[in-house]
C-alpha atoms as a PDB file:
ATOM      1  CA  UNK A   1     -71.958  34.460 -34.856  1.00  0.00           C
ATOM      2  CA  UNK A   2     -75.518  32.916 -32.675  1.00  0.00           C
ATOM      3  CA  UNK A   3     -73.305  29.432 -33.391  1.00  0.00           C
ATOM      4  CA  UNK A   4     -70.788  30.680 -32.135  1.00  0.00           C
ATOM      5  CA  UNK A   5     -71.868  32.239 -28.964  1.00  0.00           C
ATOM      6  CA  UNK A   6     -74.008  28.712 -28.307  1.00  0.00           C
ATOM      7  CA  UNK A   7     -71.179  26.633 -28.155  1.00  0.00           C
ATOM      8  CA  UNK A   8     -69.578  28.432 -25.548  1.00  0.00           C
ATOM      9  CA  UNK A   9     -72.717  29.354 -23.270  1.00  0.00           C
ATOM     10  CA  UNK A  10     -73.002  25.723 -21.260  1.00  0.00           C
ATOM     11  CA  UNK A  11     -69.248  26.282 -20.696  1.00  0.00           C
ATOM     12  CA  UNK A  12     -69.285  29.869 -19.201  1.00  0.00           C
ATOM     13  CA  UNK A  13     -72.612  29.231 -17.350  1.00  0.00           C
ATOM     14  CA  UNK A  14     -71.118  25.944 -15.553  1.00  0.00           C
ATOM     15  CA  UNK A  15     -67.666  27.926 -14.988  1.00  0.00           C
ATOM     16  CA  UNK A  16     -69.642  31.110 -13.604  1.00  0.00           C
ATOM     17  CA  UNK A  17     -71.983  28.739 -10.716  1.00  0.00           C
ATOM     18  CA  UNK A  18     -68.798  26.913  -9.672  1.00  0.00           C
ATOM     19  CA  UNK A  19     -66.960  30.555  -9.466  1.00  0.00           C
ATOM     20  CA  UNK A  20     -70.044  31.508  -7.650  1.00  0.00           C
ATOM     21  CA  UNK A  21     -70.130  29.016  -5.252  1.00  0.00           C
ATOM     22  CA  UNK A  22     -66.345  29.613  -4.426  1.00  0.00           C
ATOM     23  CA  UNK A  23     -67.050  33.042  -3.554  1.00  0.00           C
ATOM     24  CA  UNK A  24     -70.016  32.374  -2.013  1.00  0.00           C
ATOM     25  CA  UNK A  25     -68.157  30.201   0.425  1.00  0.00           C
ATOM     26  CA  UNK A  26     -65.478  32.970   0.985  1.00  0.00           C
ATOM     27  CA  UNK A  27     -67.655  35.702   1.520  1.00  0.00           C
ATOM     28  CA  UNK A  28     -69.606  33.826   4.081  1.00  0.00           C
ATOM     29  CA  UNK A  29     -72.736  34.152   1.946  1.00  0.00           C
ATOM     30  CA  UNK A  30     -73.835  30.505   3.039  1.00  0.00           C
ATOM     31  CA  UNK A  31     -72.653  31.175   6.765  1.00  0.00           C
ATOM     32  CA  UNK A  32     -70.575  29.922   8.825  1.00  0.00           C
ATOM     33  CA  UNK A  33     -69.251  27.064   6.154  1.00  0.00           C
ATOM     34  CA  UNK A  34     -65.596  26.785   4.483  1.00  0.00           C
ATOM     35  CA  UNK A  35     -65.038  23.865   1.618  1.00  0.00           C
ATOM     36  CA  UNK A  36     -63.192  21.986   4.627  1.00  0.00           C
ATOM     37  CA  UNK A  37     -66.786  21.409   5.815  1.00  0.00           C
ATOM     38  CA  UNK A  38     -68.289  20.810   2.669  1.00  0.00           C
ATOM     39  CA  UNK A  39     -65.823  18.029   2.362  1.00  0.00           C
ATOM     40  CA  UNK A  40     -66.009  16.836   6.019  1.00  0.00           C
ATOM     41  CA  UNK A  41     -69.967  16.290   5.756  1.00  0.00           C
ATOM     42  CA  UNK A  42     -69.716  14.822   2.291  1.00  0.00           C
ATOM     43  CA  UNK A  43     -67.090  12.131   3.186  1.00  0.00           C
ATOM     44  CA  UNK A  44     -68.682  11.531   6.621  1.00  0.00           C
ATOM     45  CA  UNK A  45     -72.766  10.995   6.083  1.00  0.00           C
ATOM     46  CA  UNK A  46     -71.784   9.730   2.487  1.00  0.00           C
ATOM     47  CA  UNK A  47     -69.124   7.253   2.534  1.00  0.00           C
ATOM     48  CA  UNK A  48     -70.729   5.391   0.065  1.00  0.00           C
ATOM     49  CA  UNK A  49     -70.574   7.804  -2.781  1.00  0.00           C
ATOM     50  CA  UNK A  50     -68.102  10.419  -1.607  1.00  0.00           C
ATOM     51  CA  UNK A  51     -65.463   9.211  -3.310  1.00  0.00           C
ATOM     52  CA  UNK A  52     -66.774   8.631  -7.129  1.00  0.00           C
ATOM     53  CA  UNK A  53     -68.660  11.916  -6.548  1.00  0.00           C
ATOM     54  CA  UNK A  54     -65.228  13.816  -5.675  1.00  0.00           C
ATOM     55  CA  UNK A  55     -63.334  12.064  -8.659  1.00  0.00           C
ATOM     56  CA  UNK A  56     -65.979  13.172 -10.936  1.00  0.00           C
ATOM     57  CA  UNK A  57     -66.793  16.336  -9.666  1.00  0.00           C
ATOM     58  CA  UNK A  58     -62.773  17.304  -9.702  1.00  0.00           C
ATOM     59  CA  UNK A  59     -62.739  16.159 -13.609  1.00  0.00           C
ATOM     60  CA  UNK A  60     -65.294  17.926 -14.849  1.00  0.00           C
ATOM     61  CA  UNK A  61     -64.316  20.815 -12.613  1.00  0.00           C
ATOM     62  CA  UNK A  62     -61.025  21.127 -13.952  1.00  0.00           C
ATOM     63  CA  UNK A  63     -61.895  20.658 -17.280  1.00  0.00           C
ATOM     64  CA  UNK A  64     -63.820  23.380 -17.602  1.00  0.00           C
ATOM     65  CA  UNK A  65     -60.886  25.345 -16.823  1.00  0.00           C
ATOM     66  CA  UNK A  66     -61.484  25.923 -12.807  1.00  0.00           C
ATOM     67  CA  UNK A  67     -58.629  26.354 -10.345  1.00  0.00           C
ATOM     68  CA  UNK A  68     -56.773  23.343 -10.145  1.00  0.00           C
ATOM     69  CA  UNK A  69     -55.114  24.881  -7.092  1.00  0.00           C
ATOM     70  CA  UNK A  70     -58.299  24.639  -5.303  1.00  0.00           C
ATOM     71  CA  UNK A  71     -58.355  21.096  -6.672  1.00  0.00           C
ATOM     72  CA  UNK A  72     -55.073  20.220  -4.791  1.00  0.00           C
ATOM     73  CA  UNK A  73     -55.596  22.002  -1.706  1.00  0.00           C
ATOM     74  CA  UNK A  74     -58.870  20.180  -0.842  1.00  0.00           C
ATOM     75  CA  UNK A  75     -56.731  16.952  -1.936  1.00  0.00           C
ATOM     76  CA  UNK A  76     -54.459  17.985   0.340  1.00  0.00           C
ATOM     77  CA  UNK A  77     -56.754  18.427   3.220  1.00  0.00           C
ATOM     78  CA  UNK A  78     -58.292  15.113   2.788  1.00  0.00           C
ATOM     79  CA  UNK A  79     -55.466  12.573   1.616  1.00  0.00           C
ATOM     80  CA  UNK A  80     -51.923  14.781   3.260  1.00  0.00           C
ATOM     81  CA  UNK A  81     -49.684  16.382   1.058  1.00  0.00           C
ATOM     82  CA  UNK A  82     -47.658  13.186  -0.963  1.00  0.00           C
ATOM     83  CA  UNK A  83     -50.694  11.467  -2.066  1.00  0.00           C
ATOM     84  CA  UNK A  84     -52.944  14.310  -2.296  1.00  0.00           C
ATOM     85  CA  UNK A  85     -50.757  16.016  -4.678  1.00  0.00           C
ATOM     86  CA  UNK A  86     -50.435  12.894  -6.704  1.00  0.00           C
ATOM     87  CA  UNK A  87     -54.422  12.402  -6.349  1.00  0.00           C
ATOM     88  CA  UNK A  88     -54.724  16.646  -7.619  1.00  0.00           C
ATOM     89  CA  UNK A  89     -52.240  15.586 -10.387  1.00  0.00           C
ATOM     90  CA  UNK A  90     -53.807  12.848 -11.822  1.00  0.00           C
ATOM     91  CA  UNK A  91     -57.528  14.207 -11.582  1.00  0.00           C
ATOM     92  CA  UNK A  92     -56.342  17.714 -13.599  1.00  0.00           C
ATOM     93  CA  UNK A  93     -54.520  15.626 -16.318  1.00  0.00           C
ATOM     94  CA  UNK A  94     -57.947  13.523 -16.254  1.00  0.00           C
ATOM     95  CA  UNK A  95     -59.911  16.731 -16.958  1.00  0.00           C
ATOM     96  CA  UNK A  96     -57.384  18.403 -19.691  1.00  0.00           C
ATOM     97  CA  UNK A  97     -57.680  14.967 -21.518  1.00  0.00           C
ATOM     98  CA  UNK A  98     -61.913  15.095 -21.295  1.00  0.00           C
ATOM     99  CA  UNK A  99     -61.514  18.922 -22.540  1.00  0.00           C
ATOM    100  CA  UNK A 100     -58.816  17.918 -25.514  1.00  0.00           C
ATOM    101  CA  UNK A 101     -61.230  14.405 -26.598  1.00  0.00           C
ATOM    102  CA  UNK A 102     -64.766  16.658 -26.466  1.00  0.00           C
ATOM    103  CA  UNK A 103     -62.917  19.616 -28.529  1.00  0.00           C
ATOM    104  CA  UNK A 104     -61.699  17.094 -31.153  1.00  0.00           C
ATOM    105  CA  UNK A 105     -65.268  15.149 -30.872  1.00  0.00           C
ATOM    106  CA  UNK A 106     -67.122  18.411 -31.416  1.00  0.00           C
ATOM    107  CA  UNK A 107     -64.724  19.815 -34.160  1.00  0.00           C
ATOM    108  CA  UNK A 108     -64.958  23.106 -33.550  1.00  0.00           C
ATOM    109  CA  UNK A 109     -64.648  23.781 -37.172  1.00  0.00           C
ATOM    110  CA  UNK A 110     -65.635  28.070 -36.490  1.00  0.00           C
ATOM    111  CA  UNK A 111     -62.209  27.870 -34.505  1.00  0.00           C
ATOM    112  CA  UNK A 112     -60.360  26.106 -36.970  1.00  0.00           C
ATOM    113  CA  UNK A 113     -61.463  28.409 -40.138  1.00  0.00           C
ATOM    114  CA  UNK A 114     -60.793  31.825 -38.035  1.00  0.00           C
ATOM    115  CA  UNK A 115     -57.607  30.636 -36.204  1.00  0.00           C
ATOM    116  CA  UNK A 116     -56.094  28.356 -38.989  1.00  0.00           C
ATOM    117  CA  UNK A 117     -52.933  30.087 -39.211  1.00  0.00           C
ATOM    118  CA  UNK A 118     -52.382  30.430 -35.198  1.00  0.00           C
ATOM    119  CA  UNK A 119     -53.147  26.968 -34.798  1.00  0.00           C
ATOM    120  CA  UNK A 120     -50.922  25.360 -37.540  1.00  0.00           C
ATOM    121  CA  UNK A 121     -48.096  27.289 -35.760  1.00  0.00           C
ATOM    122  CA  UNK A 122     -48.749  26.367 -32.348  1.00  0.00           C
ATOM    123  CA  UNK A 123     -48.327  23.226 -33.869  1.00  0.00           C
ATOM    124  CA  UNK A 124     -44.893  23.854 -35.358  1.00  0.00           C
ATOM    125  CA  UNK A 125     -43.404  24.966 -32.497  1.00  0.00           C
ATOM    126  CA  UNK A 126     -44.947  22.098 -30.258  1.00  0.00           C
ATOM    127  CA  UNK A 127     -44.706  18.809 -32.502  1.00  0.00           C
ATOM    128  CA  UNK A 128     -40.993  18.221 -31.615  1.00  0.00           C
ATOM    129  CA  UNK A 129     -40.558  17.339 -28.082  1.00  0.00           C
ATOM    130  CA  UNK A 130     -44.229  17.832 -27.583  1.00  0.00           C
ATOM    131  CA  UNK A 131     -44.496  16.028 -23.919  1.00  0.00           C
ATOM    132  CA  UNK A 132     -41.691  18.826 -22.800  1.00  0.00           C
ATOM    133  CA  UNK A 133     -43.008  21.759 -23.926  1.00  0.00           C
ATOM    134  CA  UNK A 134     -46.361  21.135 -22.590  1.00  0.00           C
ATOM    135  CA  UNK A 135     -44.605  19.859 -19.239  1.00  0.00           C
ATOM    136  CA  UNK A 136     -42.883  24.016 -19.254  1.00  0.00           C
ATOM    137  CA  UNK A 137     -45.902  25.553 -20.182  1.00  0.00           C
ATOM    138  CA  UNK A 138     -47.718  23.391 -16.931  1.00  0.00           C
ATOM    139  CA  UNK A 139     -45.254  24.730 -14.726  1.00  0.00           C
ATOM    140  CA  UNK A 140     -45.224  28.272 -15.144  1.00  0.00           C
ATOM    141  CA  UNK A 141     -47.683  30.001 -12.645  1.00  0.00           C
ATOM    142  CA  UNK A 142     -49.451  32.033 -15.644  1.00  0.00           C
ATOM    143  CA  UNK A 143     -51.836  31.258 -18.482  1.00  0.00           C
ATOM    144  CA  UNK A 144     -54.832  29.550 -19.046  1.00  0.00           C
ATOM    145  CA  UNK A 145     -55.199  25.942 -18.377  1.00  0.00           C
ATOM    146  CA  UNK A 146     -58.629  25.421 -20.356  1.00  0.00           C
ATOM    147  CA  UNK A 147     -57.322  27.107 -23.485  1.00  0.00           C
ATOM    148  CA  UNK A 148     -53.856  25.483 -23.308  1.00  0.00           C
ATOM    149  CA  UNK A 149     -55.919  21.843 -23.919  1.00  0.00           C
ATOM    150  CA  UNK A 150     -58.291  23.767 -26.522  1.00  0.00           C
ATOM    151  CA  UNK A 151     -55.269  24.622 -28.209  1.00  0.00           C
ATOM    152  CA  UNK A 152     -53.657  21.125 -28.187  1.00  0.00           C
ATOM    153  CA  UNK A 153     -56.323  19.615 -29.379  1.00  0.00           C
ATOM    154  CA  UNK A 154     -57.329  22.045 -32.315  1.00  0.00           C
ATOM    155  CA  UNK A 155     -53.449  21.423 -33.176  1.00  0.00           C
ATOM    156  CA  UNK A 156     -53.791  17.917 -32.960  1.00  0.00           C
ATOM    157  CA  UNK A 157     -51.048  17.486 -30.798  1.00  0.00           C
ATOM    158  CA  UNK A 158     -50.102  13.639 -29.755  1.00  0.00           C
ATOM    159  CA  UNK A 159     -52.452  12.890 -26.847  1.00  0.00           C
ATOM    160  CA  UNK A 160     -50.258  10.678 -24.963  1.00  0.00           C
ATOM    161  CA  UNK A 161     -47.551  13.247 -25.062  1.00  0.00           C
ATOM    162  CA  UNK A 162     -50.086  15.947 -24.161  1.00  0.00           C
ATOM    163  CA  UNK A 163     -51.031  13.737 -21.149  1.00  0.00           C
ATOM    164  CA  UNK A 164     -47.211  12.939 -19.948  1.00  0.00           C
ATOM    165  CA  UNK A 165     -45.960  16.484 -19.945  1.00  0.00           C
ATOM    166  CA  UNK A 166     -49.169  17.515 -18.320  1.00  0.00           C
ATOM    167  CA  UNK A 167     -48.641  14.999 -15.479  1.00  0.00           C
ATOM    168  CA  UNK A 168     -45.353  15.824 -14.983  1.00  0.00           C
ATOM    169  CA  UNK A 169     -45.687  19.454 -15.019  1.00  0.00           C
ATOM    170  CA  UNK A 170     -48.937  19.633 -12.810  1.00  0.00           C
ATOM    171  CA  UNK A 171     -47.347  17.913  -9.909  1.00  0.00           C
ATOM    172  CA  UNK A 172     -45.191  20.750  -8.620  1.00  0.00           C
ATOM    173  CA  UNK A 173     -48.246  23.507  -8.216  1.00  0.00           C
ATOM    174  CA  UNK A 174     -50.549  20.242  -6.624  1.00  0.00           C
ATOM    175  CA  UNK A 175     -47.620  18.840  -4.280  1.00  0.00           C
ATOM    176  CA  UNK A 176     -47.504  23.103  -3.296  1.00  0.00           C
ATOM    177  CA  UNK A 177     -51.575  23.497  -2.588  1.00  0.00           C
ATOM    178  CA  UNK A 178     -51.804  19.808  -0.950  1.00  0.00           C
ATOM    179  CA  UNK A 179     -49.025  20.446   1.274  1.00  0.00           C
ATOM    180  CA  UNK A 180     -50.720  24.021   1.896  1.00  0.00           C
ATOM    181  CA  UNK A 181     -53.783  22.123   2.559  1.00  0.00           C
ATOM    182  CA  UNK A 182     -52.716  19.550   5.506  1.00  0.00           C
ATOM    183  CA  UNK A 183     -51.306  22.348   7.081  1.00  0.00           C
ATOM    184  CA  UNK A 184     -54.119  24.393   7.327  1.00  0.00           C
ATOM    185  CA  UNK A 185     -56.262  21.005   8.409  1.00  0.00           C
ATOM    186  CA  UNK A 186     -53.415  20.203  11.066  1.00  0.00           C
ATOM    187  CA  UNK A 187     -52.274  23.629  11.883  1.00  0.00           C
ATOM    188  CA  UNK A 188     -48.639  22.535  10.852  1.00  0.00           C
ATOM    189  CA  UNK A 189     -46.449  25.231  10.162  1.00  0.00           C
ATOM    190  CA  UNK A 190     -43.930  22.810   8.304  1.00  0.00           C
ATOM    191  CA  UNK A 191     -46.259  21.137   5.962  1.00  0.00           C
ATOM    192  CA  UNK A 192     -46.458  25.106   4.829  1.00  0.00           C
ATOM    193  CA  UNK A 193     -43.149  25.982   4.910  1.00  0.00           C
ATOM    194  CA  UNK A 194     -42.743  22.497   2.575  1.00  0.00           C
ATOM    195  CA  UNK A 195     -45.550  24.317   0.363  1.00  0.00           C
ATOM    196  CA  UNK A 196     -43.470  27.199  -0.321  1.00  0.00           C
ATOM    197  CA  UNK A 197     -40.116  25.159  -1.114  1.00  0.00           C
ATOM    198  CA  UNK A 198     -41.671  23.785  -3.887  1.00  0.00           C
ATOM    199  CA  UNK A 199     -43.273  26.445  -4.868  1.00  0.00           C
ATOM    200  CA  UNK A 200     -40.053  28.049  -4.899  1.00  0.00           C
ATOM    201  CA  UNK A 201     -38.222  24.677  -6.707  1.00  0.00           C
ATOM    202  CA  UNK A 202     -40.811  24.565  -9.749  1.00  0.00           C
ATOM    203  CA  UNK A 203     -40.437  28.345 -10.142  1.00  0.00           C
ATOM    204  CA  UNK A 204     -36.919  28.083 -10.670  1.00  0.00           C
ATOM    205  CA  UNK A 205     -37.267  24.733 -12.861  1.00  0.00           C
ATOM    206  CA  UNK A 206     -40.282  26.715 -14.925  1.00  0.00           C
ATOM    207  CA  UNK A 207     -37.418  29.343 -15.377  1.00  0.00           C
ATOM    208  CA  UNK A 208     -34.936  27.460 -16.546  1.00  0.00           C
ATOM    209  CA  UNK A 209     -36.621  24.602 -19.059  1.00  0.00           C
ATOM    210  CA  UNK A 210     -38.129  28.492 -20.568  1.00  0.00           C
ATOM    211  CA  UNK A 211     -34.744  29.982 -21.132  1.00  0.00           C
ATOM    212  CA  UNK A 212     -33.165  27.049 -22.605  1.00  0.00           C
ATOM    213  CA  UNK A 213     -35.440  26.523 -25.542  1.00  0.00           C
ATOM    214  CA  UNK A 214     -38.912  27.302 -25.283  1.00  0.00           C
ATOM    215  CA  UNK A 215     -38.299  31.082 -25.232  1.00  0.00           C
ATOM    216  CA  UNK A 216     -36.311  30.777 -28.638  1.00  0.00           C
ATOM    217  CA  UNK A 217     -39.073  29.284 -30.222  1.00  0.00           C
ATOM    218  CA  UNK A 218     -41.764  31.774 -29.224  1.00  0.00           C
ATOM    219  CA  UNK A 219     -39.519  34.584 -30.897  1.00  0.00           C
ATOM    220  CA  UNK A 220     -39.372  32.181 -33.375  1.00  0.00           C
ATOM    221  CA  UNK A 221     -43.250  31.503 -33.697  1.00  0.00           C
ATOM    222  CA  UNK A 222     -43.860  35.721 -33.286  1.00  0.00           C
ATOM    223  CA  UNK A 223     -41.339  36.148 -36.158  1.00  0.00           C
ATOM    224  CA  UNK A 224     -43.595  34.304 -38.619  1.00  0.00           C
ATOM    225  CA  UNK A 225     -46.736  35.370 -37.421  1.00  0.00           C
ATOM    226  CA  UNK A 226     -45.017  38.715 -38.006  1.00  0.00           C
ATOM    227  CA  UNK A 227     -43.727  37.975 -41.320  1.00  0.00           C
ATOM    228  CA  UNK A 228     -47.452  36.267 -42.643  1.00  0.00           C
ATOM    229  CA  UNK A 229     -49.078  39.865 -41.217  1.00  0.00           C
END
């Protein structure tokens, strides 16, 4: 059980200072300072390395499982809606694949041994269609992120098809918090009426790829976890 708790201390205790520092910012804790002026300041007296700073910071933060909304609003501020969504998009498929590699480099064997069965059917119902499924389970507004690439990974899940799906199902949600972004940096009312169109398109697509076929094989997958009870 110490193992256990060991491997997942660095995790928690990076997830808990960035969650802190969020909050912090919010609350007015560090006066009167938003992320807006984080990121002004940063990309202003540091040209040099704002930008490899930002891409790195935004992998790692998202691959420990952080908002990627956050992620795609701050895109959003800096780049406009289009390309900071497509910036968001690309840096949170960047940080599931870093989470999905260091899970399969570090094994995770405890996992394995006390999840065997749960894994081996996530992999059942995933394996066909793979890049689809994971694009549905992207899309919908619920669920964890971090343990959605834990999961892939510990099922050994095709990487490439991981990635695609991920792509493709991330952009909806960071095209929505980018768009939210510019507005709030331009004061443009459209930009967030734009926001909540697609927030309102990938709902309804997120509804629809669930009901025709994913939901079927969750009852599916419950059945036989059911039945090996």
């Amino acid at each position: 059980m110490k193992s256990d708790a060991k491997l997942l201390v660095k995790p928690l205790v990076l997830t808990g200072v960035l969650t802190l520092a969020f909050v912090a910012l919010h609350a007015g804790w560090l006066g009167d300072v938003t992320e807006e002026d984080l990121l002004r300041q940063l990309f202003s007296q540091h040209r040099a390395i704002a930008w490899p700073v930002f891409t790195l910071g935004s992998i790692v933060y998202t691959a420990l499982g952080a908002p990627r909304q956050v992620l795609a609003f701050c895109c959003g501020y800096l780049l406009g809606g289009w390309w900071g969504g497509l910036l968001a998009t690309l840096l949170t498929a960047l940080g599931a694949l870093l989470t999905m590699v260091a899970v399969r480099l570090t094994g995770l064997d405890w996992l394995r041994q006390r999840h065997g069965r749960r894994i081996e059917r996530v992999r059942e119902i995933l394996a066909d269609d793979t890049w689809l499924w994971i694009c549905v389970i992207r899309l919908m507004p619920v669920g964890s992120n971090l343990l959605t690439n834990i999961a892939a990974a510990l099922a050994g899940l095709n990487l490439r098809q991981v990635l695609a799906g991920s792509l493709l199902g991330y952009l909806p949600q960071s095209l929505l918090f980018a768009y939210a972004g510019r507005g709030m940096a331009l004061q443009d009312n459209t930009k967030l009426w734009v926001s909540l169109g697609l927030l309102a398109m990938s709902s309804v697509l997120a509804w629809y790829l669930y009901h025709h076929g994913f939901k079927q094989r969750l009852v599916r997958f419950n059945g036989s976890l059911d039945d090996d009870a």
